[in-house]
PDB file of N, CA and C in Angstrom:
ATOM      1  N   UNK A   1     -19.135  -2.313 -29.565  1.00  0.00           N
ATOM      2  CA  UNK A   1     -19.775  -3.609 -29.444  1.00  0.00           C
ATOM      3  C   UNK A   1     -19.869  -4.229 -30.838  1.00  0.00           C
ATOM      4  N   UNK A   2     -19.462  -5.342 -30.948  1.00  0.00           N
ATOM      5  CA  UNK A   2     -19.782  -6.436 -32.132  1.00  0.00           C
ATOM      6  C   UNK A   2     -20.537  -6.579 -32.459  1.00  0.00           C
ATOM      7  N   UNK A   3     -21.529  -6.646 -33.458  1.00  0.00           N
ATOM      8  CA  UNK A   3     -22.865  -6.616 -33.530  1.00  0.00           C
ATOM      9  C   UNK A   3     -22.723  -8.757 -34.275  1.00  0.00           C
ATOM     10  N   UNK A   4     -23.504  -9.342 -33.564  1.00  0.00           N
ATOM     11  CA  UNK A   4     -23.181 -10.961 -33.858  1.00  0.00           C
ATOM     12  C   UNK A   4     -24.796 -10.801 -34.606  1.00  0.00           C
ATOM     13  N   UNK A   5     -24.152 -11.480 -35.857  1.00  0.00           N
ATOM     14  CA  UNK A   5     -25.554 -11.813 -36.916  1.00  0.00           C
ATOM     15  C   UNK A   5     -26.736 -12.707 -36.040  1.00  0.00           C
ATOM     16  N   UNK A   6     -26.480 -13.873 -35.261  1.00  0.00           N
ATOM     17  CA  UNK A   6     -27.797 -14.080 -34.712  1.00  0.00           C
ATOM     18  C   UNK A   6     -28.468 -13.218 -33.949  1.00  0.00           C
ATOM     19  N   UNK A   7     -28.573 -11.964 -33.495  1.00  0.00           N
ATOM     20  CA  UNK A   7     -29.080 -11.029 -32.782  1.00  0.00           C
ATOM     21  C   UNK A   7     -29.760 -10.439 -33.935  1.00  0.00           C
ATOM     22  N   UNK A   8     -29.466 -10.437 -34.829  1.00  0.00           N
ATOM     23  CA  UNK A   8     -30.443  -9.498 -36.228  1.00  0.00           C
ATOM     24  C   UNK A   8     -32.320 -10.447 -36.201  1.00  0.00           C
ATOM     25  N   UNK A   9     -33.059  -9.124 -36.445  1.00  0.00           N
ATOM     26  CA  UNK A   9     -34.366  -9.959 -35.891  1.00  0.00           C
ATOM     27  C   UNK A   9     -34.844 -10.681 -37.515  1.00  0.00           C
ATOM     28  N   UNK A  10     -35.782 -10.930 -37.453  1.00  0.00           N
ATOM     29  CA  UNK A  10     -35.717 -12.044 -38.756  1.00  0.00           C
ATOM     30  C   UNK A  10     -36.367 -11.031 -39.741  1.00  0.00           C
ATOM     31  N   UNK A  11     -37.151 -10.096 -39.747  1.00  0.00           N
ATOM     32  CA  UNK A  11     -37.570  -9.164 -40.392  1.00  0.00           C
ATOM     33  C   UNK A  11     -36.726  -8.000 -40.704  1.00  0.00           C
ATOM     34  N   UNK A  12     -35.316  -7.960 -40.103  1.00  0.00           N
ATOM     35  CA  UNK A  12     -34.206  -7.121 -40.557  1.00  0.00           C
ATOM     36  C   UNK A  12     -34.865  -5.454 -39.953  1.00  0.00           C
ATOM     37  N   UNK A  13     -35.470  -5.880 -38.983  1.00  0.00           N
ATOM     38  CA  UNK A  13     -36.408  -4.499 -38.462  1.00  0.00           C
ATOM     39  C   UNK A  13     -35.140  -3.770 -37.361  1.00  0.00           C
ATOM     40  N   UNK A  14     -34.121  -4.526 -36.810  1.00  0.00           N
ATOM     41  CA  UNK A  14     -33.077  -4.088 -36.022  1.00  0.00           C
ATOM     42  C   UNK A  14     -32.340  -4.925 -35.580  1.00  0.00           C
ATOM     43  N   UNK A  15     -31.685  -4.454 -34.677  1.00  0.00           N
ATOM     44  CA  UNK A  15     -30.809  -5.547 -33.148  1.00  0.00           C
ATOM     45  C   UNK A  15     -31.672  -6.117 -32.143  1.00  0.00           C
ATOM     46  N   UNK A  16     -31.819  -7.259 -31.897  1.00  0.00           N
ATOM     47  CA  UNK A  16     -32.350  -7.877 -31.114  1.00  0.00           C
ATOM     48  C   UNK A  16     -31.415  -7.642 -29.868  1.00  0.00           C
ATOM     49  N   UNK A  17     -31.479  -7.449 -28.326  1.00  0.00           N
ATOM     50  CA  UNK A  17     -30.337  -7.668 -27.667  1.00  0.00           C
ATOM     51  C   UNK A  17     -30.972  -8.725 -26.389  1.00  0.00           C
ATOM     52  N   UNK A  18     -29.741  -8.882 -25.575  1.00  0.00           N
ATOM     53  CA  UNK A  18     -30.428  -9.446 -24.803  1.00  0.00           C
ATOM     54  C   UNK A  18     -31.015  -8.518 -23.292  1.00  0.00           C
ATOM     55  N   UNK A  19     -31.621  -8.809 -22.491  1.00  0.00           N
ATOM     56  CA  UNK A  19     -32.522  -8.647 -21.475  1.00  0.00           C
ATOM     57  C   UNK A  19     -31.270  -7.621 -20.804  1.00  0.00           C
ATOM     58  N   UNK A  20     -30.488  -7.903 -20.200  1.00  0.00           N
ATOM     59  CA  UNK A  20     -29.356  -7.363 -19.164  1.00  0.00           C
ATOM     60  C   UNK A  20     -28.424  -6.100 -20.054  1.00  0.00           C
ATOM     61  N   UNK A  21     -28.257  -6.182 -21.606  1.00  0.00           N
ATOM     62  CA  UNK A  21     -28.053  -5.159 -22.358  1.00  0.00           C
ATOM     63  C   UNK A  21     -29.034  -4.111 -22.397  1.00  0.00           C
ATOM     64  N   UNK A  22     -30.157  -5.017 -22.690  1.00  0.00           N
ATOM     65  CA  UNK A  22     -31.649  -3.772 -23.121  1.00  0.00           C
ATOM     66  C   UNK A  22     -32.115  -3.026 -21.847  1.00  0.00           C
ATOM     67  N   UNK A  23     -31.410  -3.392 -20.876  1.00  0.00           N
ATOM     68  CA  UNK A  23     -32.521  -2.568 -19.804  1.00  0.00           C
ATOM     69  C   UNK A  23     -31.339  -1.830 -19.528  1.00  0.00           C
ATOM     70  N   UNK A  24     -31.994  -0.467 -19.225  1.00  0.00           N
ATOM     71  CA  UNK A  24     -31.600   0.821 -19.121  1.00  0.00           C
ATOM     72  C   UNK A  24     -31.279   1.633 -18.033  1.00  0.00           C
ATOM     73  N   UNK A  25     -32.164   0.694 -17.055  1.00  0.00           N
ATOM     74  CA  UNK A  25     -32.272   0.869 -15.773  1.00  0.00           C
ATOM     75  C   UNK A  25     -31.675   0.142 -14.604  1.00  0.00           C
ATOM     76  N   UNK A  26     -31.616   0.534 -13.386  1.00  0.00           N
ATOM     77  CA  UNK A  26     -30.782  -0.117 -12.439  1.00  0.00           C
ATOM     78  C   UNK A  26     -32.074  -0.864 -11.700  1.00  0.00           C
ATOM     79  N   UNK A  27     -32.212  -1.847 -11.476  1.00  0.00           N
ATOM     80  CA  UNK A  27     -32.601  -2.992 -10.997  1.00  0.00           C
ATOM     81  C   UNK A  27     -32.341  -3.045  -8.971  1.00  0.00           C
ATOM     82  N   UNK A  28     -33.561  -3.510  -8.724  1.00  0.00           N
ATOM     83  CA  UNK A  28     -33.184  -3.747  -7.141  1.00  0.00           C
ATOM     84  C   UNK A  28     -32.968  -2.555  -6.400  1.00  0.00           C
ATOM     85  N   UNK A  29     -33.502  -1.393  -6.703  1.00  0.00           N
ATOM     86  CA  UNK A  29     -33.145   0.089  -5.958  1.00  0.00           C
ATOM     87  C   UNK A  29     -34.391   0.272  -4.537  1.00  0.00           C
ATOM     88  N   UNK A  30     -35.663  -0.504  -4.288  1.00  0.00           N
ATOM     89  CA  UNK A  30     -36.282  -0.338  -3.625  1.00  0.00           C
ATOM     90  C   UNK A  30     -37.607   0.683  -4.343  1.00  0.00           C
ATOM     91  N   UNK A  31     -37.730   0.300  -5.570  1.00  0.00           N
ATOM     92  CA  UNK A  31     -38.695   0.914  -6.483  1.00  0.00           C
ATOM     93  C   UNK A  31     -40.505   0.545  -5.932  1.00  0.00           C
ATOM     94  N   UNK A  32     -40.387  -0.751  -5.429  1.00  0.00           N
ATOM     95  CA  UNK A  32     -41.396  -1.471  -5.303  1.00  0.00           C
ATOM     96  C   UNK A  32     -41.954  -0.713  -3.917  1.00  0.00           C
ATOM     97  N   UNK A  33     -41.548  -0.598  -3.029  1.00  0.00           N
ATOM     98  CA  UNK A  33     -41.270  -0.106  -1.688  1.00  0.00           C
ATOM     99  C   UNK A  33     -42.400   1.359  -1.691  1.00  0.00           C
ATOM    100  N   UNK A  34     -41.123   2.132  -2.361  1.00  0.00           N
ATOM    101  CA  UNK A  34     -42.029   3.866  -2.665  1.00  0.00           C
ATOM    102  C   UNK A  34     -43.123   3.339  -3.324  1.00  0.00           C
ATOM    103  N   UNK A  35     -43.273   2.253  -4.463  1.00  0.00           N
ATOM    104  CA  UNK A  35     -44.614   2.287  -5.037  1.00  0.00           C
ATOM    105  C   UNK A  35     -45.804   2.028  -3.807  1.00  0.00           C
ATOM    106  N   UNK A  36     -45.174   1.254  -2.750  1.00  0.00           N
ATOM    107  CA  UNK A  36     -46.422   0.642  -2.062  1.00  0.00           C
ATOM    108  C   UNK A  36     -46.712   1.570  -1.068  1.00  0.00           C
ATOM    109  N   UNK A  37     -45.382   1.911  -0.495  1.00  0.00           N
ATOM    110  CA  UNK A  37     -45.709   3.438   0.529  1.00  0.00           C
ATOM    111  C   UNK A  37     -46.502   4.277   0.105  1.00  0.00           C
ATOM    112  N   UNK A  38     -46.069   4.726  -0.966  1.00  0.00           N
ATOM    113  CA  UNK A  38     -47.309   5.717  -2.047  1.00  0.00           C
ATOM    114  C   UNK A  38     -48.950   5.418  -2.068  1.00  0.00           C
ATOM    115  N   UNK A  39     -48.485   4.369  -2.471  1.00  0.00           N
ATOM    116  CA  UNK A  39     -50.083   3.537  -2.575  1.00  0.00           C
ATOM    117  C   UNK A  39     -50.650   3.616  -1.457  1.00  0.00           C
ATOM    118  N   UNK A  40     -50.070   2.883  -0.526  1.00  0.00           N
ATOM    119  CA  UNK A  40     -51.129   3.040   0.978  1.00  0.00           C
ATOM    120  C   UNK A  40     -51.521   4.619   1.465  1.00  0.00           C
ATOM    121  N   UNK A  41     -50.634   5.593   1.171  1.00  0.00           N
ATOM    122  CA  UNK A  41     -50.465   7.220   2.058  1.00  0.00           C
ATOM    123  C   UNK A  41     -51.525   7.556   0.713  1.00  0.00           C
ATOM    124  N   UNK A  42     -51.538   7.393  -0.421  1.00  0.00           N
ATOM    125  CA  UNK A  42     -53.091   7.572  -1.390  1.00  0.00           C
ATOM    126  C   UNK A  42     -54.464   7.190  -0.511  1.00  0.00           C
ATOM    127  N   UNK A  43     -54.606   6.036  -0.276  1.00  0.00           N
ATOM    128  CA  UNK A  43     -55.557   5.557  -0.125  1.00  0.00           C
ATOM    129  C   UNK A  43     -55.912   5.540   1.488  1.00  0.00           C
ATOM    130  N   UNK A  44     -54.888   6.128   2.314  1.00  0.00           N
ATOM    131  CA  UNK A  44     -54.896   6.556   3.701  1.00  0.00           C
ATOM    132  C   UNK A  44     -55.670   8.197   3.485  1.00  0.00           C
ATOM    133  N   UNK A  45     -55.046   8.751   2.550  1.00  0.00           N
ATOM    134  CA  UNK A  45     -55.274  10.319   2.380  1.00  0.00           C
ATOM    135  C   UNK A  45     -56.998  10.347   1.850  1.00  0.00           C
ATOM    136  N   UNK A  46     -57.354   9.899   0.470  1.00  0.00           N
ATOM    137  CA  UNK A  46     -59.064   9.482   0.147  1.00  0.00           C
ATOM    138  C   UNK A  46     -59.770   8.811   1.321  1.00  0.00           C
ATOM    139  N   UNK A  47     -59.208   8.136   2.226  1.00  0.00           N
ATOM    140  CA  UNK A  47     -60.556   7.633   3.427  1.00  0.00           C
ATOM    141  C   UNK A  47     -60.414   8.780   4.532  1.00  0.00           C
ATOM    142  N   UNK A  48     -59.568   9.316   4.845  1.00  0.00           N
ATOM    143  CA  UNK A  48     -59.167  10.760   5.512  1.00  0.00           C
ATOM    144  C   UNK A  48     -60.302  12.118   4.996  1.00  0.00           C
ATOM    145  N   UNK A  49     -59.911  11.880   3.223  1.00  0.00           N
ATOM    146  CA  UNK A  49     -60.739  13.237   2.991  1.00  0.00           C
ATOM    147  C   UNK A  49     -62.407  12.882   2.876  1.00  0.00           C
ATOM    148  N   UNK A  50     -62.595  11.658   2.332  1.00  0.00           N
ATOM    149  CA  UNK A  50     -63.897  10.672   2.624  1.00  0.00           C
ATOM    150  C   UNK A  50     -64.688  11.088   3.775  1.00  0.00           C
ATOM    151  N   UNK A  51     -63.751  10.932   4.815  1.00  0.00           N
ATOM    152  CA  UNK A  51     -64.945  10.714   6.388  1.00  0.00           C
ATOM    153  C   UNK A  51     -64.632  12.400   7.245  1.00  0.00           C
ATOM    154  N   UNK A  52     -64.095  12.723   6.272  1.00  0.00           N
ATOM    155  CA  UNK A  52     -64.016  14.686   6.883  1.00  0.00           C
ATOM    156  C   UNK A  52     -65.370  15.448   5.961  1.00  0.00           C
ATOM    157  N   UNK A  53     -65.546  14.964   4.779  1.00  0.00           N
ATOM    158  CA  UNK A  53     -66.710  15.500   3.653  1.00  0.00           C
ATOM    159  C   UNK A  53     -67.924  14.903   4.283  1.00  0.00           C
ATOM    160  N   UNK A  54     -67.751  13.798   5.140  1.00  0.00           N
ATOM    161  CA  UNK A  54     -69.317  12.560   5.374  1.00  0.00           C
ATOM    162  C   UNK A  54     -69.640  13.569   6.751  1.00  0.00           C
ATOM    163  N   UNK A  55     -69.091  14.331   7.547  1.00  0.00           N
ATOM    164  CA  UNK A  55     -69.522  15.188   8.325  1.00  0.00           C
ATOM    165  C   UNK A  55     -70.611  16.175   8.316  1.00  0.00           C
TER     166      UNK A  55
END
């Protein structure tokens, strides 16, 4: 890769790149999804163990 002088940051601290270079990761995989499934089967599981202890 070419390294183009306007990408140098103004403090000479590195490479600036852009957004679609810098990310590392694959995008759009259904990340959001497991987060929320997760989230609800958490908070399904604490009102579960909640009202089994309130016995």
């Amino acid at each position: 890769m070419a390294v183009n002088p306007e990408m140098h940051t103004r403090d000479g601290s590195g490479t600036e790149l852009p957004t679609t270079e810098a990310r590392q990761g694959v995008t759009g995989t259904g990340t959001r999804y497991v987060l929320h499934i997760s989230l609800a089967l958490v908070v399904v599981a604490f009102a579960v163990i909640y009202f089994v202890m309130m016995r």
